[in-house]
Protein backbone atom coordinates (compact mmCIF):
# COMPACT_ATOMS: atom_id res chain seq x y z
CA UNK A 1 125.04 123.53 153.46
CA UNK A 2 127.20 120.59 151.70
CA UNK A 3 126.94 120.56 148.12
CA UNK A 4 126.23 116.92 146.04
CA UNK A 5 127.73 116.89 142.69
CA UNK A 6 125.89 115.65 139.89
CA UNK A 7 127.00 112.85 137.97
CA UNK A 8 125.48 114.08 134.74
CA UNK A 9 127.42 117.46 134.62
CA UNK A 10 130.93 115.56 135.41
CA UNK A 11 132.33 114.90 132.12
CA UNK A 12 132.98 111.29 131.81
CA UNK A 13 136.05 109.57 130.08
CA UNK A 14 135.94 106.34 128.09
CA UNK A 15 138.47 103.95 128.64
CA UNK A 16 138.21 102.76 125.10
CA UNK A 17 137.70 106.12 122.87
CA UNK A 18 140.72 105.91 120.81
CA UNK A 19 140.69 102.16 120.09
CA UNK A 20 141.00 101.96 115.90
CA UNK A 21 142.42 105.75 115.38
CA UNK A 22 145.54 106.47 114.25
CA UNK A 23 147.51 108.57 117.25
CA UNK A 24 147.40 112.47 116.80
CA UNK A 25 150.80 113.61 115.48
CA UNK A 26 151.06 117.80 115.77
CA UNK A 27 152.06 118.86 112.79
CA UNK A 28 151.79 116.17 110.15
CA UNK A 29 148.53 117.10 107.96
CA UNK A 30 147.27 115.06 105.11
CA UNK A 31 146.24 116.98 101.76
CA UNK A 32 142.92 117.19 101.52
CA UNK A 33 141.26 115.70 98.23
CA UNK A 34 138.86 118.17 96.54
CA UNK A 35 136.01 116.63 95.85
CA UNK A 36 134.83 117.93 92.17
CA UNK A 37 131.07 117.51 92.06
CA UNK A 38 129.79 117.28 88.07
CA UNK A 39 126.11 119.52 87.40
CA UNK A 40 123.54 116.83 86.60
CA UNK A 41 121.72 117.52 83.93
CA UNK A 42 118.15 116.59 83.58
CA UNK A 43 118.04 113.90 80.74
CA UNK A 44 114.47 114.65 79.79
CA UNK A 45 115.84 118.07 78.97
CA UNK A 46 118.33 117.10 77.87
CA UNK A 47 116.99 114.57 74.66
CA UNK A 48 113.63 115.48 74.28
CA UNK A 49 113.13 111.95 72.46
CA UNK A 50 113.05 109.80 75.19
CA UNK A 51 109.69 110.12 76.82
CA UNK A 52 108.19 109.20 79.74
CA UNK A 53 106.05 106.49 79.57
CA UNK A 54 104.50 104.17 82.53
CA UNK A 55 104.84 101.42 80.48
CA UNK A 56 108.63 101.72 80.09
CA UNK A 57 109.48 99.59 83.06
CA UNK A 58 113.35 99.43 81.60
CA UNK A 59 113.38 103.53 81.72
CA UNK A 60 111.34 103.92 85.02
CA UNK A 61 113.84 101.23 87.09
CA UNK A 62 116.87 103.36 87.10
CA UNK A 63 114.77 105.92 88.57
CA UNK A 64 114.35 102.83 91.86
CA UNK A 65 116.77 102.19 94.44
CA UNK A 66 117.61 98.35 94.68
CA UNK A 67 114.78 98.32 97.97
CA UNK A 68 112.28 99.63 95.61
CA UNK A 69 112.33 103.04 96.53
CA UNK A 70 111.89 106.06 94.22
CA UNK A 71 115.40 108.32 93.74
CA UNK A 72 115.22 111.74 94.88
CA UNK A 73 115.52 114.60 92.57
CA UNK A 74 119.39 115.67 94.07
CA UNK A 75 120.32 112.34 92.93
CA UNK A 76 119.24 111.22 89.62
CA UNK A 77 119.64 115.09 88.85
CA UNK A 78 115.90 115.91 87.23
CA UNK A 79 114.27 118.88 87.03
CA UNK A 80 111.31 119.46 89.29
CA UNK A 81 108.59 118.85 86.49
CA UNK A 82 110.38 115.81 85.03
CA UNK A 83 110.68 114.42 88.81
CA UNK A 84 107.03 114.59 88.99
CA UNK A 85 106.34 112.97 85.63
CA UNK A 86 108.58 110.27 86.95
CA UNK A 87 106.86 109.46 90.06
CA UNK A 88 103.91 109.32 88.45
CA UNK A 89 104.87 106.97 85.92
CA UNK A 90 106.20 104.84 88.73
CA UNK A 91 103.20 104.95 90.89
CA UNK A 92 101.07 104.04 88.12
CA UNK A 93 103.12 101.05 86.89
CA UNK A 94 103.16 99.74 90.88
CA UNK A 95 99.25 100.02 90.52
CA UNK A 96 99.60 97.98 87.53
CA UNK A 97 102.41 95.51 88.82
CA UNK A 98 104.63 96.56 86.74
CA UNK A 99 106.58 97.69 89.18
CA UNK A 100 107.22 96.49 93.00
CA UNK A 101 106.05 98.59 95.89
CA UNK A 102 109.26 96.67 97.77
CA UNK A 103 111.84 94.29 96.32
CA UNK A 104 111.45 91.11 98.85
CA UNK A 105 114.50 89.61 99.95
């Protein structure tokens, strides 16, 4: 009974894997850089004046990413309710072209 190997279980080695790494050196470490993250705050919470509005185009666009896309809720740092008032307002004003579905290029 011979045996065949199979090519797919061989590991396989790239010739150019380490091209644009630094060499490993044992025993040099950099410091790592703590990264310090900031609690967002909800700003509708925050100042109850400022309301949301579908009509406030100026308020609603920095609540858009530059392709037209609405900003999650872990980055523009709402609160679920306010996030949903938002996207409303947003989807409304794109019915109304207020707003662009997509920015064209």
């Amino acid at each position: 009974m011979t045996t065949t190997s199979n090519p797919r279980s061989a590991p396989r080695s790239n010739p150019r894997s380490n091209q644009g790494q630094r060499p490993n050196r044992p025993g040099v470490q950099r410091p790592r850089r703590r990264f310090f993250a900031r609690k967002k705050v909800c700003r509708f919470c925050a100042d109850s004046k400022v309301k949301i509005n579908y009509k406030n185009t100026d308020l609603l666009r920095i609540y858009l990413s530059e392709r037209g896309k609405i900003v999650p809720r872990r980055i523009s740092g709402n609160c679920a309710k306010h996030q949903r008032e938002v996207t409303r307002a947003i989807k409304r004003s794109r019915n109304l072209a207020l707003l662009p579905y997509v920015v064209a290029d």
